[in-house]
PDB file of N, CA and C in Angstrom:
ATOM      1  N   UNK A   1       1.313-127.456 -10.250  1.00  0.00           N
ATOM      2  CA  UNK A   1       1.185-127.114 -11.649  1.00  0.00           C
ATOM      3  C   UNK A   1       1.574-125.660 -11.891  1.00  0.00           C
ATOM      4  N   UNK A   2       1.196-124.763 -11.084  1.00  0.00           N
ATOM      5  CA  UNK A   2       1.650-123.240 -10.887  1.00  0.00           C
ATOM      6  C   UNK A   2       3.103-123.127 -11.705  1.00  0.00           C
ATOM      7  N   UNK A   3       4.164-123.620 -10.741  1.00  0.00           N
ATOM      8  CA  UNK A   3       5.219-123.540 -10.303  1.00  0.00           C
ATOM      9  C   UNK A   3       6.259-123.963 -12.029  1.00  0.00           C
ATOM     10  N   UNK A   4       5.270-125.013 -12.374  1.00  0.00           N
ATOM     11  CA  UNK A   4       5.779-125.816 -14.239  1.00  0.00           C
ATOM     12  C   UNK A   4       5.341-124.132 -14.919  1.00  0.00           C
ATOM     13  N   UNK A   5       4.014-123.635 -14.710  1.00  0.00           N
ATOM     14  CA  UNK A   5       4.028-122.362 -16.255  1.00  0.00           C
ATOM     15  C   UNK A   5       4.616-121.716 -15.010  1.00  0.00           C
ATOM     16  N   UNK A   6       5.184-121.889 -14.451  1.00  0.00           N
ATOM     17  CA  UNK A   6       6.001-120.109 -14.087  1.00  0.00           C
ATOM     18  C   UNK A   6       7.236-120.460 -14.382  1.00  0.00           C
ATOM     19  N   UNK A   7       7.458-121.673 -14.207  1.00  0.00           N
ATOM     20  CA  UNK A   7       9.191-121.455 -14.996  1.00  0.00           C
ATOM     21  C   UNK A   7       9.151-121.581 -16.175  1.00  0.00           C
ATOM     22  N   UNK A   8       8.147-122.157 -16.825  1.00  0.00           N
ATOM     23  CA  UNK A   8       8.064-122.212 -18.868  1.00  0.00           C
ATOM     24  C   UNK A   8       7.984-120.812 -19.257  1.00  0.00           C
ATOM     25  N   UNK A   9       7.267-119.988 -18.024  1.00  0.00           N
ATOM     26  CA  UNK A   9       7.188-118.554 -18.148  1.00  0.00           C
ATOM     27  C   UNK A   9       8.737-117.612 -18.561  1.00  0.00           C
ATOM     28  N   UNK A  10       9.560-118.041 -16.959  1.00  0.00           N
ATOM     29  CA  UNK A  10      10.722-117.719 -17.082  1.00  0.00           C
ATOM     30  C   UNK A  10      12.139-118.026 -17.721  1.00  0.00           C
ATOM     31  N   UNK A  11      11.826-119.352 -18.399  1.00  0.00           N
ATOM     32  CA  UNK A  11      12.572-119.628 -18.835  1.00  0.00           C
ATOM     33  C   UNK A  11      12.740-118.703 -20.458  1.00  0.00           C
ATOM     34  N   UNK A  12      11.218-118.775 -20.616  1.00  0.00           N
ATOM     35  CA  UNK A  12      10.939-118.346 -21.954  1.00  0.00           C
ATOM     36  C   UNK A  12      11.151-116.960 -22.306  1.00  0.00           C
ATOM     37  N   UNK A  13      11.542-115.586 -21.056  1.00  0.00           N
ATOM     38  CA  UNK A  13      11.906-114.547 -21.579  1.00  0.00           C
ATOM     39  C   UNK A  13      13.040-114.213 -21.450  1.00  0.00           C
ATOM     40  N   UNK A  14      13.859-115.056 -20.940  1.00  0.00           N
ATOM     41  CA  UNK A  14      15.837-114.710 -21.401  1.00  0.00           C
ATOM     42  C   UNK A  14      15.686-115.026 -22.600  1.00  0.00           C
ATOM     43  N   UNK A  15      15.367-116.114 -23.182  1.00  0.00           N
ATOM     44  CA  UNK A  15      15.234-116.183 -24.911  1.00  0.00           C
ATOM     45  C   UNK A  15      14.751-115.523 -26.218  1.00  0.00           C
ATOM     46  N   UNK A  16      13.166-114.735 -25.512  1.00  0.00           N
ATOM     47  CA  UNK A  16      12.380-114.037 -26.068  1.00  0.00           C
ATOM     48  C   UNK A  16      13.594-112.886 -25.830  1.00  0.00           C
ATOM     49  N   UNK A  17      13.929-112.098 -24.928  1.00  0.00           N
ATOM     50  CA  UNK A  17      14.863-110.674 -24.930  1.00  0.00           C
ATOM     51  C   UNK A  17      16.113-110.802 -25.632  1.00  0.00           C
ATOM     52  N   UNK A  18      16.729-111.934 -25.681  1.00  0.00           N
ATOM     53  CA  UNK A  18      17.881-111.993 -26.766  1.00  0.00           C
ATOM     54  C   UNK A  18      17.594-112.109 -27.918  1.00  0.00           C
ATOM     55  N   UNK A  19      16.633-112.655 -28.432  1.00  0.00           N
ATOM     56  CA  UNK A  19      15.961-112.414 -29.990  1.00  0.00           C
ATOM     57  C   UNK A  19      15.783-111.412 -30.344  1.00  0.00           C
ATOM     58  N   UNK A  20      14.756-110.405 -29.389  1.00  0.00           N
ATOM     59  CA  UNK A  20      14.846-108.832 -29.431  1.00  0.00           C
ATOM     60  C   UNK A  20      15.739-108.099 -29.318  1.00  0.00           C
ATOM     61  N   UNK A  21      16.946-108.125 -28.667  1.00  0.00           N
ATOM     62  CA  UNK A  21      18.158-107.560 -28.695  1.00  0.00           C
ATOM     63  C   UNK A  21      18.259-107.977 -30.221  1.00  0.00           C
ATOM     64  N   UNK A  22      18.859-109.395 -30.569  1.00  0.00           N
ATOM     65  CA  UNK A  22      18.957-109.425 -31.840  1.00  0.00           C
ATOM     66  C   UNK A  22      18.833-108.990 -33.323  1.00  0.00           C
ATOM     67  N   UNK A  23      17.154-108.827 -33.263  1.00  0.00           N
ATOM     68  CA  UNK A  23      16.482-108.340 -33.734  1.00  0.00           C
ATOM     69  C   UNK A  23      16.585-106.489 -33.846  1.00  0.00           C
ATOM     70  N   UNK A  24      17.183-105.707 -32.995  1.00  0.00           N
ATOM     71  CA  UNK A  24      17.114-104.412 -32.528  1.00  0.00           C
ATOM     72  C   UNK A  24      18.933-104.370 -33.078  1.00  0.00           C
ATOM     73  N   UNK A  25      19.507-104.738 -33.220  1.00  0.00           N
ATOM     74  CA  UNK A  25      20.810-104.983 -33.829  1.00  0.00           C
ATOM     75  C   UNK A  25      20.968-104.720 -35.138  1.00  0.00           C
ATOM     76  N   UNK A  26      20.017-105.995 -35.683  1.00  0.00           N
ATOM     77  CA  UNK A  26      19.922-105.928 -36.944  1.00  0.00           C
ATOM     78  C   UNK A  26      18.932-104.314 -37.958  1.00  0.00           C
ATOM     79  N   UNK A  27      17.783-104.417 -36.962  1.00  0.00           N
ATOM     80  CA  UNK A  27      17.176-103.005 -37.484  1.00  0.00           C
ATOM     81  C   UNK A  27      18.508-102.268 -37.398  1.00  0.00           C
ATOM     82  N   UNK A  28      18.932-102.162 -36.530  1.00  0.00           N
ATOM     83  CA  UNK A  28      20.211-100.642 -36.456  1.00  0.00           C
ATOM     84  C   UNK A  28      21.320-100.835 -37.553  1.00  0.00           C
ATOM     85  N   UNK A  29      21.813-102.356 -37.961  1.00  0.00           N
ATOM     86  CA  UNK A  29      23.004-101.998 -38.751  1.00  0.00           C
ATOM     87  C   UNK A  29      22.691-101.749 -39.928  1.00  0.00           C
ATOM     88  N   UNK A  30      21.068-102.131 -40.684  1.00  0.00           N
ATOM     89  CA  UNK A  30      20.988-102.196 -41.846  1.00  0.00           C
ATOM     90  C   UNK A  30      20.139-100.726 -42.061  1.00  0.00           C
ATOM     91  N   UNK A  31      19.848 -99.931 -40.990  1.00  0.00           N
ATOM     92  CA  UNK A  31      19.007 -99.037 -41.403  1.00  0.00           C
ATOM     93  C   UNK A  31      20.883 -98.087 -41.340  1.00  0.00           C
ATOM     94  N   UNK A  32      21.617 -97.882 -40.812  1.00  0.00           N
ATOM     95  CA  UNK A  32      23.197 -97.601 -40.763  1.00  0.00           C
ATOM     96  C   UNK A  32      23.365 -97.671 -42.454  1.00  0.00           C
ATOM     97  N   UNK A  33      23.619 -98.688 -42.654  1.00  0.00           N
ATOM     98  CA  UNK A  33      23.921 -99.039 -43.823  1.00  0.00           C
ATOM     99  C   UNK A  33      22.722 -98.286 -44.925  1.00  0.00           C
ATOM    100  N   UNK A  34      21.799 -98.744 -45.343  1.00  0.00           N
ATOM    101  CA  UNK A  34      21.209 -98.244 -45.813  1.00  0.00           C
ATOM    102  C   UNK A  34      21.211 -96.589 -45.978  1.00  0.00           C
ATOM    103  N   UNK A  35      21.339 -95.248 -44.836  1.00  0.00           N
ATOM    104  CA  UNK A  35      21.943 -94.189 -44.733  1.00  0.00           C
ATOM    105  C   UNK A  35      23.064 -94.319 -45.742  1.00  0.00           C
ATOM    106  N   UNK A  36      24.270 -94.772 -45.322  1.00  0.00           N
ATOM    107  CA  UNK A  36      25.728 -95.194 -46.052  1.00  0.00           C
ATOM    108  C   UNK A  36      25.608 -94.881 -47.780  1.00  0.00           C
ATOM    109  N   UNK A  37      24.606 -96.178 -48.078  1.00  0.00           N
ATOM    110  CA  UNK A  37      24.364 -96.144 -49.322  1.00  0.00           C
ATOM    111  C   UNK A  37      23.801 -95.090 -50.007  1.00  0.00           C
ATOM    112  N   UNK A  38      22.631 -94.684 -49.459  1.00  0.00           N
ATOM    113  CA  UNK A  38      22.015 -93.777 -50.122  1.00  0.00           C
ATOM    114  C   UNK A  38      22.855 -92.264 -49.774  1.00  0.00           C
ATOM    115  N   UNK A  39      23.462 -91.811 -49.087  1.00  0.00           N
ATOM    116  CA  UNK A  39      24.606 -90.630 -48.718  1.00  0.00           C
ATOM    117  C   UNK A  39      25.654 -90.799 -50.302  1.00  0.00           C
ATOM    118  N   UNK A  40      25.808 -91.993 -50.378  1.00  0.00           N
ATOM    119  CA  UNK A  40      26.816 -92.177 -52.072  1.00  0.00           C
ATOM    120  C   UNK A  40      25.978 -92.318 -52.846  1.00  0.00           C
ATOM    121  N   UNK A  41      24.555 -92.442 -52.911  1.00  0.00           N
ATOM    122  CA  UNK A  41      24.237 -92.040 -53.994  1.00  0.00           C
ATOM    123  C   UNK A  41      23.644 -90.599 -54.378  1.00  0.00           C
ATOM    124  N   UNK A  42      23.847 -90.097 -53.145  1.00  0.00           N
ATOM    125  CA  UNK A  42      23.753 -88.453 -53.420  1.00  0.00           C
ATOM    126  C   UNK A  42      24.687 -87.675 -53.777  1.00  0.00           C
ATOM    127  N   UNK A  43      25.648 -88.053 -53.046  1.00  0.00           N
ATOM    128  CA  UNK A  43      27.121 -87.599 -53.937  1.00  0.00           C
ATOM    129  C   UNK A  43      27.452 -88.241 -55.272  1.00  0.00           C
ATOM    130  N   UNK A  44      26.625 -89.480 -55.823  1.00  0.00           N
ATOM    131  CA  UNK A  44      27.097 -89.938 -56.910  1.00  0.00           C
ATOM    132  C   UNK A  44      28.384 -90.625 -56.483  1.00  0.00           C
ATOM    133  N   UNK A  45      28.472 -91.149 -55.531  1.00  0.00           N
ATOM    134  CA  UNK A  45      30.066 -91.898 -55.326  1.00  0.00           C
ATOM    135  C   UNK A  45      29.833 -93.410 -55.492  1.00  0.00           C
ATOM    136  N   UNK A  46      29.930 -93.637 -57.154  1.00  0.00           N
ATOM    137  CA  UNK A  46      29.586 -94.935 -57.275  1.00  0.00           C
ATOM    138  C   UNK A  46      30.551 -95.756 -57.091  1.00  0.00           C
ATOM    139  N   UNK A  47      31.724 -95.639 -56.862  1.00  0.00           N
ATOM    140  CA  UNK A  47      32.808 -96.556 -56.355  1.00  0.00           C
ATOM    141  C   UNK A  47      31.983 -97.255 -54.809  1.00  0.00           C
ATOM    142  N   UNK A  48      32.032 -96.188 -54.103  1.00  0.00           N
ATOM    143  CA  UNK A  48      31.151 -96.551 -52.486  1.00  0.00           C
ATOM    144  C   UNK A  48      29.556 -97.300 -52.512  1.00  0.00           C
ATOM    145  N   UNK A  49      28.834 -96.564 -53.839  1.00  0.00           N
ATOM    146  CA  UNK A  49      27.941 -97.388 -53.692  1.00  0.00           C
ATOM    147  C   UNK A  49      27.936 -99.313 -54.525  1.00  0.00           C
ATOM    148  N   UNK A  50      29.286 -99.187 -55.344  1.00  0.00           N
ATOM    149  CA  UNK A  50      29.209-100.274 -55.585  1.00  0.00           C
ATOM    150  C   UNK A  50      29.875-101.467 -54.665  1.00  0.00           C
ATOM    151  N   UNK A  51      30.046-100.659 -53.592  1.00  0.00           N
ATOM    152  CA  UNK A  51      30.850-102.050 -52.031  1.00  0.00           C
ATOM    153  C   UNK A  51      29.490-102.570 -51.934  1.00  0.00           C
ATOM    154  N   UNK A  52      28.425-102.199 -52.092  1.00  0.00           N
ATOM    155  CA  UNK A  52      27.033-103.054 -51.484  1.00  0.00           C
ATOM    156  C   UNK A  52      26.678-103.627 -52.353  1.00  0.00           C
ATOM    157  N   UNK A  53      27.234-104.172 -53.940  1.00  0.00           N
ATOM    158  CA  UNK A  53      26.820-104.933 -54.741  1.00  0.00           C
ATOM    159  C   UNK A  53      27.762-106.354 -54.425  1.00  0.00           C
ATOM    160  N   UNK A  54      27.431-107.968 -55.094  1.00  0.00           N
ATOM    161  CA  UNK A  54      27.856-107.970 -55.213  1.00  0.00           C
ATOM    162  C   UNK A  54      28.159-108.269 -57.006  1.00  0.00           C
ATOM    163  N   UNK A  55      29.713-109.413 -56.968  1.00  0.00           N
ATOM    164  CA  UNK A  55      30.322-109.529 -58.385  1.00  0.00           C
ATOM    165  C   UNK A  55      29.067-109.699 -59.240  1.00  0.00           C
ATOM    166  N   UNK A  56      27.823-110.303 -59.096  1.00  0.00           N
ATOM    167  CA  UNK A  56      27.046-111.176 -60.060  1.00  0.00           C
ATOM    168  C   UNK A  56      25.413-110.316 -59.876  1.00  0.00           C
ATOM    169  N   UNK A  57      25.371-108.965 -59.771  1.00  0.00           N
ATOM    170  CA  UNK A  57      24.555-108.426 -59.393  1.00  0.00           C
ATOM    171  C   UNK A  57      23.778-108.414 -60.884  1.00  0.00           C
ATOM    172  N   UNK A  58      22.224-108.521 -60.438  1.00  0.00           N
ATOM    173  CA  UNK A  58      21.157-108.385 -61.353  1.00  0.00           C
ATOM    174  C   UNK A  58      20.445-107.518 -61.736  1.00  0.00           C
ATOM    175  N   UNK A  59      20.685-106.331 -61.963  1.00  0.00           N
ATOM    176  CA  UNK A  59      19.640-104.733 -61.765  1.00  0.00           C
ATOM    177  C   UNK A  59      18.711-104.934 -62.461  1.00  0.00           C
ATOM    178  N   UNK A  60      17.622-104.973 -62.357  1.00  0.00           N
ATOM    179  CA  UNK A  60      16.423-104.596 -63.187  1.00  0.00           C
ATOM    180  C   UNK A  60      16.110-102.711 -63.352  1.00  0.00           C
ATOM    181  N   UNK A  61      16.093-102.306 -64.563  1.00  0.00           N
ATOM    182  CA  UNK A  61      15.774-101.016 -64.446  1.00  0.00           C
ATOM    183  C   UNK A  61      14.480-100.784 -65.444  1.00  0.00           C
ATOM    184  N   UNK A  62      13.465-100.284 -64.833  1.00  0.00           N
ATOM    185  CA  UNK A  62      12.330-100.079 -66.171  1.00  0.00           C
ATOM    186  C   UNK A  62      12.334 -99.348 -67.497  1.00  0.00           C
ATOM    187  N   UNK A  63      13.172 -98.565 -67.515  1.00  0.00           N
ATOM    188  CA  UNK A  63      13.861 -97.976 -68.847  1.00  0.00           C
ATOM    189  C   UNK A  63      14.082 -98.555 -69.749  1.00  0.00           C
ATOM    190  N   UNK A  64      16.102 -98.954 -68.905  1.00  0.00           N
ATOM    191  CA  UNK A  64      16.789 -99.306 -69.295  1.00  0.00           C
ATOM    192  C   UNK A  64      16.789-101.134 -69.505  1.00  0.00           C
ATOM    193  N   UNK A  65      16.287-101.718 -68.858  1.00  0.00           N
ATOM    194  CA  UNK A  65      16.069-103.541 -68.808  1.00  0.00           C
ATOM    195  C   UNK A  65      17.195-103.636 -67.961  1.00  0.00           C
ATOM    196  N   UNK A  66      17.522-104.880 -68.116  1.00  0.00           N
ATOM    197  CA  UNK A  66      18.630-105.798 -67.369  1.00  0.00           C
ATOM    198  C   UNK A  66      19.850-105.260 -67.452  1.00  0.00           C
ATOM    199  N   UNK A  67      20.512-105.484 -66.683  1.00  0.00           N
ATOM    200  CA  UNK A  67      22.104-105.121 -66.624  1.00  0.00           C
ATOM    201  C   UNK A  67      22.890-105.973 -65.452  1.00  0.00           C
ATOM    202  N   UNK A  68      23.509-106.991 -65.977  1.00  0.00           N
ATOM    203  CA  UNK A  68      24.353-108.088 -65.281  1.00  0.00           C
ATOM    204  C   UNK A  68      25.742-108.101 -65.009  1.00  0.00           C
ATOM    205  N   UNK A  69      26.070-108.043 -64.161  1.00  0.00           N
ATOM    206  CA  UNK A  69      27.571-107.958 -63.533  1.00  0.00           C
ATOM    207  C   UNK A  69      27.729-106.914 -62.963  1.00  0.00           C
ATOM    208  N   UNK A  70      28.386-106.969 -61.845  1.00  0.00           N
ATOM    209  CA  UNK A  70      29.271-105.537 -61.255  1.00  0.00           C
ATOM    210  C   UNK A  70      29.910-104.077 -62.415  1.00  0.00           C
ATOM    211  N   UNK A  71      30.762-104.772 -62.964  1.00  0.00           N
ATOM    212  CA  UNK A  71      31.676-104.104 -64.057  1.00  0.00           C
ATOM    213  C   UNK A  71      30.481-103.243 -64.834  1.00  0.00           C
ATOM    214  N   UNK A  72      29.366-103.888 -65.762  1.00  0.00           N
ATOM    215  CA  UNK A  72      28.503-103.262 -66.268  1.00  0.00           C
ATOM    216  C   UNK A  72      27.599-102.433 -65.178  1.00  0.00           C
ATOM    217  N   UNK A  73      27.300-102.419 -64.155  1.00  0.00           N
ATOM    218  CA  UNK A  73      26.405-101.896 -63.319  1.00  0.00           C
ATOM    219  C   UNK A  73      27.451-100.756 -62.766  1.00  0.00           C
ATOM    220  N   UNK A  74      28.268-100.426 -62.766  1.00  0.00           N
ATOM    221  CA  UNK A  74      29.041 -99.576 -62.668  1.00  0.00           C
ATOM    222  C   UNK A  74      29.477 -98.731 -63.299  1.00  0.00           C
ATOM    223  N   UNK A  75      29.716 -99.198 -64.950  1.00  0.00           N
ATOM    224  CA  UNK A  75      29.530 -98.217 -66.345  1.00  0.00           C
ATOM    225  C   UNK A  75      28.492 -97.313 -66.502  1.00  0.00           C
ATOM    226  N   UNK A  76      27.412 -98.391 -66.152  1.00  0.00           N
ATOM    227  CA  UNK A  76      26.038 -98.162 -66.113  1.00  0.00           C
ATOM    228  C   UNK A  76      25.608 -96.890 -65.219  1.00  0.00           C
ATOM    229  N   UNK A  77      26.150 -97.070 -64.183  1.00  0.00           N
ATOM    230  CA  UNK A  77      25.753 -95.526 -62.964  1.00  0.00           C
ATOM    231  C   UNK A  77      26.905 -94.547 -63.213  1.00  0.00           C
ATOM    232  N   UNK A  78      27.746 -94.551 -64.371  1.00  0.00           N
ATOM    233  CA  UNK A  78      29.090 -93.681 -64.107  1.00  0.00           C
ATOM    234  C   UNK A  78      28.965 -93.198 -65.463  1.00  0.00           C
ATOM    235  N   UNK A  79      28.280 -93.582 -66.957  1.00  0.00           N
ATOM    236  CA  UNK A  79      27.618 -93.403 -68.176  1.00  0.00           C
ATOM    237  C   UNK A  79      26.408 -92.437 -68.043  1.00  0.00           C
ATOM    238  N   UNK A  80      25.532 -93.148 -67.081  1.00  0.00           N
ATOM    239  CA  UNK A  80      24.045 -92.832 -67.333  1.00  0.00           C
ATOM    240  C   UNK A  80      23.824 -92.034 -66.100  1.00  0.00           C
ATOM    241  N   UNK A  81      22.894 -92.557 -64.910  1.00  0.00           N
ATOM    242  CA  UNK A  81      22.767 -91.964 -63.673  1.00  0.00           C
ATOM    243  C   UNK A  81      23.939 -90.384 -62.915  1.00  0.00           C
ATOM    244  N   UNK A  82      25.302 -90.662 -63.412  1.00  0.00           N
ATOM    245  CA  UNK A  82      26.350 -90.400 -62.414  1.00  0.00           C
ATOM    246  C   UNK A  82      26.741 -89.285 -63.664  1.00  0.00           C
ATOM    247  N   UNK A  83      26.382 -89.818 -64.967  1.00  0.00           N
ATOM    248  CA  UNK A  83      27.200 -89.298 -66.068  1.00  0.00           C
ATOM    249  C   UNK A  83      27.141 -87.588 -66.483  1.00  0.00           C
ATOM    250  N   UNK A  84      26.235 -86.983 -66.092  1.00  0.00           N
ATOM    251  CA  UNK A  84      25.884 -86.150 -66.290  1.00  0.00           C
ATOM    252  C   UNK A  84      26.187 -84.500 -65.186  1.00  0.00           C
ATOM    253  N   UNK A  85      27.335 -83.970 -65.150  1.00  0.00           N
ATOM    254  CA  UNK A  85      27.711 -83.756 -64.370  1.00  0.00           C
ATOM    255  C   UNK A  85      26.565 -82.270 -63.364  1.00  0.00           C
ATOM    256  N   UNK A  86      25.915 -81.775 -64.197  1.00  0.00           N
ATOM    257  CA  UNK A  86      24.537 -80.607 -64.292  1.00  0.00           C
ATOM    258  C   UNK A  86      23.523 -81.407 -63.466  1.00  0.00           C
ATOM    259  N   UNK A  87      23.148 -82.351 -63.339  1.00  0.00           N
ATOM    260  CA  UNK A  87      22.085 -83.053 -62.674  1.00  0.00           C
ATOM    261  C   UNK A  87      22.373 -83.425 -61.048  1.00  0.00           C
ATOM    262  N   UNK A  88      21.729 -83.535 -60.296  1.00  0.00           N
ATOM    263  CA  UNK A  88      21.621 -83.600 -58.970  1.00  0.00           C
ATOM    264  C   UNK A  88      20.954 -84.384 -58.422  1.00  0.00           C
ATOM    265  N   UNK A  89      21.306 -85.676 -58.153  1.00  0.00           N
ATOM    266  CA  UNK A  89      20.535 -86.675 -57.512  1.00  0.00           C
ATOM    267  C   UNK A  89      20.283 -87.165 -55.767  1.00  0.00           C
ATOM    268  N   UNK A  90      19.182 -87.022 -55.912  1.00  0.00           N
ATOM    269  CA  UNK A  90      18.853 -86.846 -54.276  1.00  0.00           C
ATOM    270  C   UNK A  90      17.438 -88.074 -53.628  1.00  0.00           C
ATOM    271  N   UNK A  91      18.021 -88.844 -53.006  1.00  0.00           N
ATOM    272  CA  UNK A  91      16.895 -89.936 -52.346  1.00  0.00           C
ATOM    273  C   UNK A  91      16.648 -89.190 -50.712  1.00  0.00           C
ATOM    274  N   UNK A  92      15.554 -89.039 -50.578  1.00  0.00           N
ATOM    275  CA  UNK A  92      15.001 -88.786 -48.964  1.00  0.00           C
ATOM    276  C   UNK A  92      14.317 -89.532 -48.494  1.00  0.00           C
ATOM    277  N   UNK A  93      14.788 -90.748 -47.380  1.00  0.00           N
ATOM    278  CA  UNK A  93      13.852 -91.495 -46.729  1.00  0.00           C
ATOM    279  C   UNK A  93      12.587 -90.723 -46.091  1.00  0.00           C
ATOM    280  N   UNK A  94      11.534 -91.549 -45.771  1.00  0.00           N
ATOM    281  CA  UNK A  94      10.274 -90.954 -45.482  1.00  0.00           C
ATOM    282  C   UNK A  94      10.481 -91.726 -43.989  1.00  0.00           C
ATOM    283  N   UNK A  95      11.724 -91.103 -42.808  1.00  0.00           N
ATOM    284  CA  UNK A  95      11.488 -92.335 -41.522  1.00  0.00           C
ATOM    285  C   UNK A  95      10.640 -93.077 -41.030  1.00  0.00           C
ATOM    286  N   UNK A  96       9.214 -92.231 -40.989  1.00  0.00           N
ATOM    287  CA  UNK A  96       8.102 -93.008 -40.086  1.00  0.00           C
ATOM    288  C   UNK A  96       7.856 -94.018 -41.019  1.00  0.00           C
ATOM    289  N   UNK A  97       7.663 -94.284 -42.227  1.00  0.00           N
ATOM    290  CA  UNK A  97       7.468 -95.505 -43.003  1.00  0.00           C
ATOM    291  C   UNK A  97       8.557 -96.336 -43.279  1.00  0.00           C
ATOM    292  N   UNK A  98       9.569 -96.620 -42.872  1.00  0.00           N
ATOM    293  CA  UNK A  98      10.970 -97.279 -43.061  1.00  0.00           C
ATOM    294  C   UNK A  98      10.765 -98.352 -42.161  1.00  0.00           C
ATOM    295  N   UNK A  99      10.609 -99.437 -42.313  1.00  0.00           N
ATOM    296  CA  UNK A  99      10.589-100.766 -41.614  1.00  0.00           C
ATOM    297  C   UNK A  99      11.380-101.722 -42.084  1.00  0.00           C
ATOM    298  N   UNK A 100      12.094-103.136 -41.165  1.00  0.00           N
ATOM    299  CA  UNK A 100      13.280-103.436 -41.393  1.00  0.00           C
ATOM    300  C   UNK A 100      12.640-105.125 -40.883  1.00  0.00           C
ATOM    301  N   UNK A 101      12.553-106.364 -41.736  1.00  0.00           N
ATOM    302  CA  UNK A 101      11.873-107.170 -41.724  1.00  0.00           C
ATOM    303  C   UNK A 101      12.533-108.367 -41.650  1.00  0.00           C
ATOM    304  N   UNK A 102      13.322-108.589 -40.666  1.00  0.00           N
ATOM    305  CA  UNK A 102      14.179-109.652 -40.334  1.00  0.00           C
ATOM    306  C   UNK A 102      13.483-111.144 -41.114  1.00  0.00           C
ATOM    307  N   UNK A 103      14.363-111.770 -41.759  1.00  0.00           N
ATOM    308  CA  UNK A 103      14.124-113.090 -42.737  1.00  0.00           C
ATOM    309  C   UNK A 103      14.727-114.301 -41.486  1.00  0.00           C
ATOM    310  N   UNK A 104      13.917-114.941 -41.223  1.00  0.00           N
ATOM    311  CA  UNK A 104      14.601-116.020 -40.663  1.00  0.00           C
ATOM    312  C   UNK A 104      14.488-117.837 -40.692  1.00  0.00           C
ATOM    313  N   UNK A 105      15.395-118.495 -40.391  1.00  0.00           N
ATOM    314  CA  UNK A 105      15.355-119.804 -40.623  1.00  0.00           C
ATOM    315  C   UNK A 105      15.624-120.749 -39.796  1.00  0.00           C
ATOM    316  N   UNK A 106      14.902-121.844 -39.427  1.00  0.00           N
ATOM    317  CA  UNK A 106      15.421-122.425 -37.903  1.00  0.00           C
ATOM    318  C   UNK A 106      15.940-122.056 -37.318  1.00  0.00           C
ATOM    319  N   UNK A 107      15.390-120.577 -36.841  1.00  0.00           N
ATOM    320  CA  UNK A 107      15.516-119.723 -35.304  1.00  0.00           C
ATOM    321  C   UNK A 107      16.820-119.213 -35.790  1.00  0.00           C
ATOM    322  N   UNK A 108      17.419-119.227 -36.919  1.00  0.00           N
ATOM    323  CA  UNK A 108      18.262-118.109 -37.025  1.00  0.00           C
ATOM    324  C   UNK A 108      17.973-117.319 -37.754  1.00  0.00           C
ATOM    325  N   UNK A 109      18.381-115.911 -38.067  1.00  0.00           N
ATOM    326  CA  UNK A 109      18.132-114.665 -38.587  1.00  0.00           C
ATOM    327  C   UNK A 109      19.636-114.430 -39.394  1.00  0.00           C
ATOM    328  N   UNK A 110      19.137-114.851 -40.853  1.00  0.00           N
ATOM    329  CA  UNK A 110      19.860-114.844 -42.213  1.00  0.00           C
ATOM    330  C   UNK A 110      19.907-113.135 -42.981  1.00  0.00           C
ATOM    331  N   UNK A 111      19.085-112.864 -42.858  1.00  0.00           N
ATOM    332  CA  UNK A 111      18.628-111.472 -43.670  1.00  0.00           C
ATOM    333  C   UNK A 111      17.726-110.969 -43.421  1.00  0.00           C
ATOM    334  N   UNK A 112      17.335-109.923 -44.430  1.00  0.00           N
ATOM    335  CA  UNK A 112      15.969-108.788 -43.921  1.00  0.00           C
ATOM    336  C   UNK A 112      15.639-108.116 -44.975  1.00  0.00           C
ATOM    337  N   UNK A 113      14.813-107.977 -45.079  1.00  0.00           N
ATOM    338  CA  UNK A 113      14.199-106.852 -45.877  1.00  0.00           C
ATOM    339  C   UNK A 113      13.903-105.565 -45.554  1.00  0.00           C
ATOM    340  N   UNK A 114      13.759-104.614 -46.016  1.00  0.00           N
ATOM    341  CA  UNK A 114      14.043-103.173 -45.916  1.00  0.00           C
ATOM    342  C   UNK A 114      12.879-102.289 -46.881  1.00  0.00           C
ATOM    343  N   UNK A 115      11.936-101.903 -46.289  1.00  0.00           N
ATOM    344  CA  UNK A 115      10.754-101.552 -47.085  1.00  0.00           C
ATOM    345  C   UNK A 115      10.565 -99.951 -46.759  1.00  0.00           C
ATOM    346  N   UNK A 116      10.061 -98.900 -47.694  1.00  0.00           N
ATOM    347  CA  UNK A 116       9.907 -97.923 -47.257  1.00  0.00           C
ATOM    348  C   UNK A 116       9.475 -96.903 -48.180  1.00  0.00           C
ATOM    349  N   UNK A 117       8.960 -95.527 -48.164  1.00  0.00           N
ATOM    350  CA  UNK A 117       8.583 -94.619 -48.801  1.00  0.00           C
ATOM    351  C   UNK A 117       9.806 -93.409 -48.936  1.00  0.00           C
ATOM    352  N   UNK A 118       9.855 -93.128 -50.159  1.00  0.00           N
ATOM    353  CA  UNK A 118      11.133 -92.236 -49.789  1.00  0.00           C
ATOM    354  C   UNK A 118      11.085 -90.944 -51.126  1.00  0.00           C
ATOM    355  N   UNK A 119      11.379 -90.062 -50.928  1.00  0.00           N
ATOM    356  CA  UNK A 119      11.285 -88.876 -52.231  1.00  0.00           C
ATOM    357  C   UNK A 119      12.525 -89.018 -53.379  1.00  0.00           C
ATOM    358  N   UNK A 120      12.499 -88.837 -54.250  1.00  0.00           N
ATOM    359  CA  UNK A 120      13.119 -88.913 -55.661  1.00  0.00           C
ATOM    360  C   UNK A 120      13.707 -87.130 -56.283  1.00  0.00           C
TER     361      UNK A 120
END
């Protein structure tokens, strides 16, 4: 009987370490990305920050309300946010609170969520 959980044992952490590799992948490209984005929105380079939308994007803004489509969400940060050339916009992640929350679905890993504290 030993010999059955020691290989259910071993079998089970080549699988468990490639999930974690996996998993350690995904933290890295989206916290990458995430940098990316927020770097254009400090420069205000809303052309760059609009590659991470896509065509049919939904913004909710508490101000302003809804704003639907790419085209408008782009007026929208190049009018309002971007428009103002005297103003200086600056996001600072808070690292130690930045966590990266892999979404997954019959053992595959679709997406993630991205949660965090950050200065304004």
């Amino acid at each position: 009987m030993r010999s059955c959980v020691c290989l259910a044992v071993v079998l089970f952490i080549p699988s468990f370490s490639l999930f974690a590799q996996a998993e350690n992948a995904l933290d890295a490209t989206i916290r990458q990305q995430d940098t990316v984005f927020w770097d254009a929105y400090n420069r205000c380079d809303v052309e760059k920050m609009s590659e991470f939308c896509w065509p049919d994007i939904e913004f909710y803004h508490d101000q302003g309300g809804l704003t639907v489509g790419l085209d408008p969400f782009v007026a929208a940060l190049k009018n309002g946010l971007c428009g103002n050339p005297n103003s200086h916009l600056r996001r600072e992640a808070i690292p130690e609170t930045v966590k990266v929350f892999p979404l997954e679905k019959n053992g595959a890993i679709y997406g993630a969520v991205l949660s965090g504290e950050h200065y304004f």
